[in-house]
N, C-alpha and C. Protein backbone atom coordinates (compact mmCIF):
# COMPACT_ATOMS: atom_id res chain seq x y z
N UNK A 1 -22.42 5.16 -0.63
CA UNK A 1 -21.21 5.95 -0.59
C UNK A 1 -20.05 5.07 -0.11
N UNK A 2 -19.00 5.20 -1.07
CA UNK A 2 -17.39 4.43 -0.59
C UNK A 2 -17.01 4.91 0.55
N UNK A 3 -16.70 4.24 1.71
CA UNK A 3 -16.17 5.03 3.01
C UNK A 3 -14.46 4.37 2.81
N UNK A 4 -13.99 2.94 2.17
CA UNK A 4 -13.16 2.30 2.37
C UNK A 4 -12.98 1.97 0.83
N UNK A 5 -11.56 2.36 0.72
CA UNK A 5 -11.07 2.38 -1.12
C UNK A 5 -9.74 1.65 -0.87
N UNK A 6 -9.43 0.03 -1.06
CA UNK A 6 -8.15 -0.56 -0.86
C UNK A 6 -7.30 -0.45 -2.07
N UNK A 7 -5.71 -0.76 -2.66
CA UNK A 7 -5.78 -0.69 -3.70
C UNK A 7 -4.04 -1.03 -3.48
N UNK A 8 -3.21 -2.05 -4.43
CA UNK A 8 -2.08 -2.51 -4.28
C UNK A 8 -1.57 -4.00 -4.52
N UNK A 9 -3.14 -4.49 -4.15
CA UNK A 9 -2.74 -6.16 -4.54
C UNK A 9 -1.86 -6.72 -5.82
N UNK A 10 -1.76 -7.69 -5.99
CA UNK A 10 -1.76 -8.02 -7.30
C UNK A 10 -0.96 -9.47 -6.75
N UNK A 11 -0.07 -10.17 -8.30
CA UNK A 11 0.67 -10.97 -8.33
C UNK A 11 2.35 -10.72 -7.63
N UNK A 12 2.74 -11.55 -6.78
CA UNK A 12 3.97 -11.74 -6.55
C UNK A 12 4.77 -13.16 -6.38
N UNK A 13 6.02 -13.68 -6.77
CA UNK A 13 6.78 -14.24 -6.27
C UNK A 13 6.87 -14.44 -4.69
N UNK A 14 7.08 -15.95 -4.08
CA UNK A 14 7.33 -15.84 -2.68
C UNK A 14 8.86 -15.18 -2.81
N UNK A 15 8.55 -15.06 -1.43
CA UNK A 15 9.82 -14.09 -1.16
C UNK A 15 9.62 -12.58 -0.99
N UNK A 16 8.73 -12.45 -2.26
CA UNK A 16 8.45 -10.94 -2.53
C UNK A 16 7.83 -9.75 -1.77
N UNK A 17 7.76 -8.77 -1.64
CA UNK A 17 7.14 -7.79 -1.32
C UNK A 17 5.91 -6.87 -2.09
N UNK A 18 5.06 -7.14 -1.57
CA UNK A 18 3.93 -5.60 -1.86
C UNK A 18 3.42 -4.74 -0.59
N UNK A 19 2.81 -3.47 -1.12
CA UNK A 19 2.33 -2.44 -0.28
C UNK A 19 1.13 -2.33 -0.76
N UNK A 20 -0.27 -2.77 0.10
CA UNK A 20 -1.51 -2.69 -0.04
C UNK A 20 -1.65 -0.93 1.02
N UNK A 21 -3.06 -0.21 0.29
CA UNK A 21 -2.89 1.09 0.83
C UNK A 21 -4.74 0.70 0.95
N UNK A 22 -5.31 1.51 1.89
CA UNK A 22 -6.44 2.33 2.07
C UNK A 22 -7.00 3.24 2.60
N UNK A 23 -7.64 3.94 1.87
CA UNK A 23 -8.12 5.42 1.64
C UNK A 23 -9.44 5.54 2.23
N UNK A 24 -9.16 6.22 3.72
CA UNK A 24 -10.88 6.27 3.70
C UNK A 24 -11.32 7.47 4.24
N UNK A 25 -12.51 7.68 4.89
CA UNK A 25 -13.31 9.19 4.56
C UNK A 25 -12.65 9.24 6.18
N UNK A 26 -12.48 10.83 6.27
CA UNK A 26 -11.58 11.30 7.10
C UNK A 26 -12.68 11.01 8.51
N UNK A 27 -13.69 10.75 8.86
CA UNK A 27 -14.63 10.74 9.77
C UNK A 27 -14.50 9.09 10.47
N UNK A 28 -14.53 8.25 9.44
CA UNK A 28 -13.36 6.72 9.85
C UNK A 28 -12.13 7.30 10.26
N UNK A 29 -11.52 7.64 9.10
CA UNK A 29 -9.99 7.94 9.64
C UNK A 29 -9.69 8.18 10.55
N UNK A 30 -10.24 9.32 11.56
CA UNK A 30 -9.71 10.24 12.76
C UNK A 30 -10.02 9.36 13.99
N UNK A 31 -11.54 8.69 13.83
CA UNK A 31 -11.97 8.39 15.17
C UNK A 31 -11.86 7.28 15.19
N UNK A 32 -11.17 6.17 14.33
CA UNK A 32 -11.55 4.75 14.51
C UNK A 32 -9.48 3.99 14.55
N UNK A 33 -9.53 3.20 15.25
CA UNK A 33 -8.48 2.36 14.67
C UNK A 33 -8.65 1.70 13.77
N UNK A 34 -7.88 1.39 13.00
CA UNK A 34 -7.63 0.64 11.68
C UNK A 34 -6.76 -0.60 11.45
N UNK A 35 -7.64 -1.34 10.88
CA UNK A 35 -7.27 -2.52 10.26
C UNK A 35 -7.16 -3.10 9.57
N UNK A 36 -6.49 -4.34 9.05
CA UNK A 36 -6.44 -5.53 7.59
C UNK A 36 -6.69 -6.59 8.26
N UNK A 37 -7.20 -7.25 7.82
CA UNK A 37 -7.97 -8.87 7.35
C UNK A 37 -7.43 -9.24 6.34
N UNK A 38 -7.65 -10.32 6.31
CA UNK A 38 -7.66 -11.27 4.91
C UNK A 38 -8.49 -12.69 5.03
N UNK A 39 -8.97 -12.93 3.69
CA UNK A 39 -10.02 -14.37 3.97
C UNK A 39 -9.05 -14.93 2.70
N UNK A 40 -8.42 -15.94 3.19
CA UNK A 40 -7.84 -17.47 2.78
C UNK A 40 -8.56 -17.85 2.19
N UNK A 41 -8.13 -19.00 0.78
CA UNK A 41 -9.16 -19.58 -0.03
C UNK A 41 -9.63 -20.27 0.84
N UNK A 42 -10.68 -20.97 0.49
CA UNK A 42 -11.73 -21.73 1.98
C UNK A 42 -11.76 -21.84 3.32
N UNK A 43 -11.11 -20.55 3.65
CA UNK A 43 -10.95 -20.03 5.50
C UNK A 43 -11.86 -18.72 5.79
N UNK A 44 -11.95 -18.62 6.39
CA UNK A 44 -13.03 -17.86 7.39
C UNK A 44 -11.92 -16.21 7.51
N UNK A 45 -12.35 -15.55 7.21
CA UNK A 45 -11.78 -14.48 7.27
C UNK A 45 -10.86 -13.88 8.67
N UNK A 46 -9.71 -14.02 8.38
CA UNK A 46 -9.02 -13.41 10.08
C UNK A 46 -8.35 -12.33 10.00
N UNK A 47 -8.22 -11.93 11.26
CA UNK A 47 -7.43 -10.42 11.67
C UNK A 47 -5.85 -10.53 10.92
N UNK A 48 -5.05 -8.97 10.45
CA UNK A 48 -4.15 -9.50 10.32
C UNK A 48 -2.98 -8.51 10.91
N UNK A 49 -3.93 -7.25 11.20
CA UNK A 49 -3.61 -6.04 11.74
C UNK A 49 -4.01 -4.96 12.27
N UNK A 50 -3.60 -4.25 13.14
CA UNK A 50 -4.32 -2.70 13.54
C UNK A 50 -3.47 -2.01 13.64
N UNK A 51 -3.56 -1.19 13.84
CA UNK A 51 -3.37 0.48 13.94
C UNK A 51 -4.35 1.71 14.82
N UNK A 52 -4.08 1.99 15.73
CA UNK A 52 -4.82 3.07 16.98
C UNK A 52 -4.82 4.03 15.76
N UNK A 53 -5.50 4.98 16.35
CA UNK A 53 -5.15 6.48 16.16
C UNK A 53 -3.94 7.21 16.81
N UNK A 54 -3.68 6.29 17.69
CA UNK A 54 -1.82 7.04 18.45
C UNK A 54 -0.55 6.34 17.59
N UNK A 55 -1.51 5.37 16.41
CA UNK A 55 -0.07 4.78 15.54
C UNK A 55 0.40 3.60 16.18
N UNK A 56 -0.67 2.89 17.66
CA UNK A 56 0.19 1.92 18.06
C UNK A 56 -0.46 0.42 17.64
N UNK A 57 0.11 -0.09 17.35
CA UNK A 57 0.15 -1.29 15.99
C UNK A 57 0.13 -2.45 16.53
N UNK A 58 -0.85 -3.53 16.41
CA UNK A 58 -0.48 -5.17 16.74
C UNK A 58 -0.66 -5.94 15.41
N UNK A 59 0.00 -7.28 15.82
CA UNK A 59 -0.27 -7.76 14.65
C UNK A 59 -0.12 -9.48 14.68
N UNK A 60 -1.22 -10.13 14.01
CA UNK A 60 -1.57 -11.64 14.20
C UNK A 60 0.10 -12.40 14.07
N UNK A 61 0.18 -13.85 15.35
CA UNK A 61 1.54 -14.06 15.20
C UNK A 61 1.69 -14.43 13.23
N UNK A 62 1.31 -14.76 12.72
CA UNK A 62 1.37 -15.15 11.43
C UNK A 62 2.20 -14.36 10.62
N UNK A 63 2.14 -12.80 11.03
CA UNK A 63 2.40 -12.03 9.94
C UNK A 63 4.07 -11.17 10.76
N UNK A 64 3.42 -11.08 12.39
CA UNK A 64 4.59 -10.27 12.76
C UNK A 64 5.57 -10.38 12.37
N UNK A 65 6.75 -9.44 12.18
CA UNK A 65 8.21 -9.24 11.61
C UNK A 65 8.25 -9.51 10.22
N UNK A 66 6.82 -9.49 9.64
CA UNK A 66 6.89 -9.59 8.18
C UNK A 66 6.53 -8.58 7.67
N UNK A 67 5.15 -8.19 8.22
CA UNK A 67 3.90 -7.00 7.55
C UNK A 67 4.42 -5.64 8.74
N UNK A 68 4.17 -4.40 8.29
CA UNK A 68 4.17 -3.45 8.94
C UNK A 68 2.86 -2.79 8.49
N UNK A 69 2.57 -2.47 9.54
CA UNK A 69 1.07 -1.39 9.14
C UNK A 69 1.67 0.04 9.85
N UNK A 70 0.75 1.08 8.85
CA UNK A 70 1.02 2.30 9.60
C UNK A 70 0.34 3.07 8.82
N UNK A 71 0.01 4.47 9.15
CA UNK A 71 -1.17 5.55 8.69
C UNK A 71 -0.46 6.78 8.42
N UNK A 72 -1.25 7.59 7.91
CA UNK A 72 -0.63 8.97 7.28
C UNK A 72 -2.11 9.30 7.26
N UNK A 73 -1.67 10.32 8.33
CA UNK A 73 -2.86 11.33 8.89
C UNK A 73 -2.96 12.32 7.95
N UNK A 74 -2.53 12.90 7.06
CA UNK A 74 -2.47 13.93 6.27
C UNK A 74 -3.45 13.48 5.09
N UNK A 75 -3.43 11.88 4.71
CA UNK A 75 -3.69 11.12 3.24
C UNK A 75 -5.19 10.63 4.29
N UNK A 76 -5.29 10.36 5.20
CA UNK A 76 -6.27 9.83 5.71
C UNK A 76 -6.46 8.10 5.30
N UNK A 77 -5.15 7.48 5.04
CA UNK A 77 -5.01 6.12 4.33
C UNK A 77 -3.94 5.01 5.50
N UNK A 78 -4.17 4.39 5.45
CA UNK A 78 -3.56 3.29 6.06
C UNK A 78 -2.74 2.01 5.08
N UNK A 79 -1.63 2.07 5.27
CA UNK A 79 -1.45 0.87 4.24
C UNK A 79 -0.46 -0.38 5.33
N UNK A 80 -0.30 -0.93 4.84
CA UNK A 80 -0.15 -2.63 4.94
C UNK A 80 0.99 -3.19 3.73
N UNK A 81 2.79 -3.19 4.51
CA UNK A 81 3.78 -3.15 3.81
C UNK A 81 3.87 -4.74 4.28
N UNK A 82 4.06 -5.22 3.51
CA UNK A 82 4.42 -7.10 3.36
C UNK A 82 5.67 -7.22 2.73
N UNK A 83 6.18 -8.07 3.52
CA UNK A 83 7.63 -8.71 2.99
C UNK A 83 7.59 -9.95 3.40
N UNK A 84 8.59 -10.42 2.65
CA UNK A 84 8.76 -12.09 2.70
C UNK A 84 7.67 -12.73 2.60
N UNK A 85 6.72 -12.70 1.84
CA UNK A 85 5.55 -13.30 1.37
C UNK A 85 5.69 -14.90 0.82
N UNK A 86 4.84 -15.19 1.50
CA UNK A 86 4.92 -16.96 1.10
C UNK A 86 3.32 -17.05 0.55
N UNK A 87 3.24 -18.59 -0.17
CA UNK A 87 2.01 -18.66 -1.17
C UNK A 87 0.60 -18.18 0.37
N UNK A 88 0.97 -18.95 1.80
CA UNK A 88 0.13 -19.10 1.96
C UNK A 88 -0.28 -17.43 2.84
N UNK A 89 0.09 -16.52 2.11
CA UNK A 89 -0.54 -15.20 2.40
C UNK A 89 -1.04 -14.90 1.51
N UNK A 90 -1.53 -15.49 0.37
CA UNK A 90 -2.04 -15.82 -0.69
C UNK A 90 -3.42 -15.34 -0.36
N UNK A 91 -4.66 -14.24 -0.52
CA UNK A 91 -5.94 -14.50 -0.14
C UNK A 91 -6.55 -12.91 -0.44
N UNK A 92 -7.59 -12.53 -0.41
CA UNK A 92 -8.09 -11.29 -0.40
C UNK A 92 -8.30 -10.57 1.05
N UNK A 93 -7.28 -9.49 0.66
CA UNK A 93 -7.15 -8.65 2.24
C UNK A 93 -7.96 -7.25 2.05
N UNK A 94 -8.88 -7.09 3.31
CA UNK A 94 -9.97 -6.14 3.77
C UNK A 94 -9.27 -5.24 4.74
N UNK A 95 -9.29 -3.51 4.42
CA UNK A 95 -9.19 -2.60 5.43
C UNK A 95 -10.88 -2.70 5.84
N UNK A 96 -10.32 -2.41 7.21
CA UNK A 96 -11.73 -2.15 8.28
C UNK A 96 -11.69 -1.27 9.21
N UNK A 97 -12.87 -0.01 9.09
CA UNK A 97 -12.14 0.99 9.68
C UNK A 97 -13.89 1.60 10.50
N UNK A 98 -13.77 1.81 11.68
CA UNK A 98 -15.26 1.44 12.29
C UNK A 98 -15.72 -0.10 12.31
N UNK A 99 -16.99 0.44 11.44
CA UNK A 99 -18.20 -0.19 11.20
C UNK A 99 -17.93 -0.78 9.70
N UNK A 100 -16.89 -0.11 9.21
CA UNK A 100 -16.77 -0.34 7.34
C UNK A 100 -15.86 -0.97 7.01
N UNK A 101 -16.09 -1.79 5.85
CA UNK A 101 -15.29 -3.03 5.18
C UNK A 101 -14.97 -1.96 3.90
N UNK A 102 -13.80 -2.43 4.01
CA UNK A 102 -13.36 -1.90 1.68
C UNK A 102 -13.77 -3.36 1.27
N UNK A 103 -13.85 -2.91 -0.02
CA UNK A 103 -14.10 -3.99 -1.24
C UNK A 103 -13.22 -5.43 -1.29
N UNK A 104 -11.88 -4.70 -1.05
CA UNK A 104 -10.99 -6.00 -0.86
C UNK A 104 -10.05 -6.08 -2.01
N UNK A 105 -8.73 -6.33 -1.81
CA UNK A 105 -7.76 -6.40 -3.16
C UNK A 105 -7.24 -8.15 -2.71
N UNK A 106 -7.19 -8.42 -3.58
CA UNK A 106 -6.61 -9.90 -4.21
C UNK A 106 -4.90 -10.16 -4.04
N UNK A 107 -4.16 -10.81 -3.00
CA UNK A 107 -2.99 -10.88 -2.98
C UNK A 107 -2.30 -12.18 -3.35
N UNK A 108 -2.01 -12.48 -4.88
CA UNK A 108 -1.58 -13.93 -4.46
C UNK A 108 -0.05 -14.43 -4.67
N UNK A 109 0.60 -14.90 -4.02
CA UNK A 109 2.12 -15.47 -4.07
C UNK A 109 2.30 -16.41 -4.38
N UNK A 110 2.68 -16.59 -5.71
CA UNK A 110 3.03 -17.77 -6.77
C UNK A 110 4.22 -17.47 -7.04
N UNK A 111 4.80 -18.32 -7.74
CA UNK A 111 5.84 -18.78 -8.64
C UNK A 111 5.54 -19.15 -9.89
């Protein structure tokens, strides 16, 4: 059973902006804080964000004042708003919510 459904990646320009979203089963949702990862081509997968259940948010120095994370309790989804994207945010980013990984969407910043 899918507990974690990511979905938003794709191709962008540096500079650019996307909004990665995930959808997960309301039993993650309620009781767990939430997070994004991402694993870099030949890097070890790292933190890139959270989110409490009170909405209160940290985030790896790498990304701060770039990425915003935030949740919608109603959708039971968390998404992950990126701006100013450079190549090297380039990588496949994971919501993690508990114990559960999503599948993973593909973000890459080319020209």
């Amino acid at each position: 059973q899918v507990q974690l459904v990511e979905s938003g990646g794709g191709l962008v320009q540096p500079g650019g902006s996307l909004r990665l979203s995930c959808a997960a089963s309301r039993s993650i949702f309620s009781n767990n804080p939430m997070g994004w990862y991402r694993q870099r081509p030949g890097k070890a997968r790292e933190w890139v964000a959270t989110i409490t259940t009170g909405a209160y948010s940290r985030y790896a120095d790498s990304v701060r004042g770039r990425f915003t994370i935030s949740r919608d309790n109603a959708k039971n989804t968390v998404s992950l708003q990126m701006t100013s994207l450079n190549p090297e945010d380039t990588a496949v980013y994971y919501c993690l919510g508990g114990e559960f990984w999503g599948q993973g969407t593909q973000v890459t910043v080319s020209a």
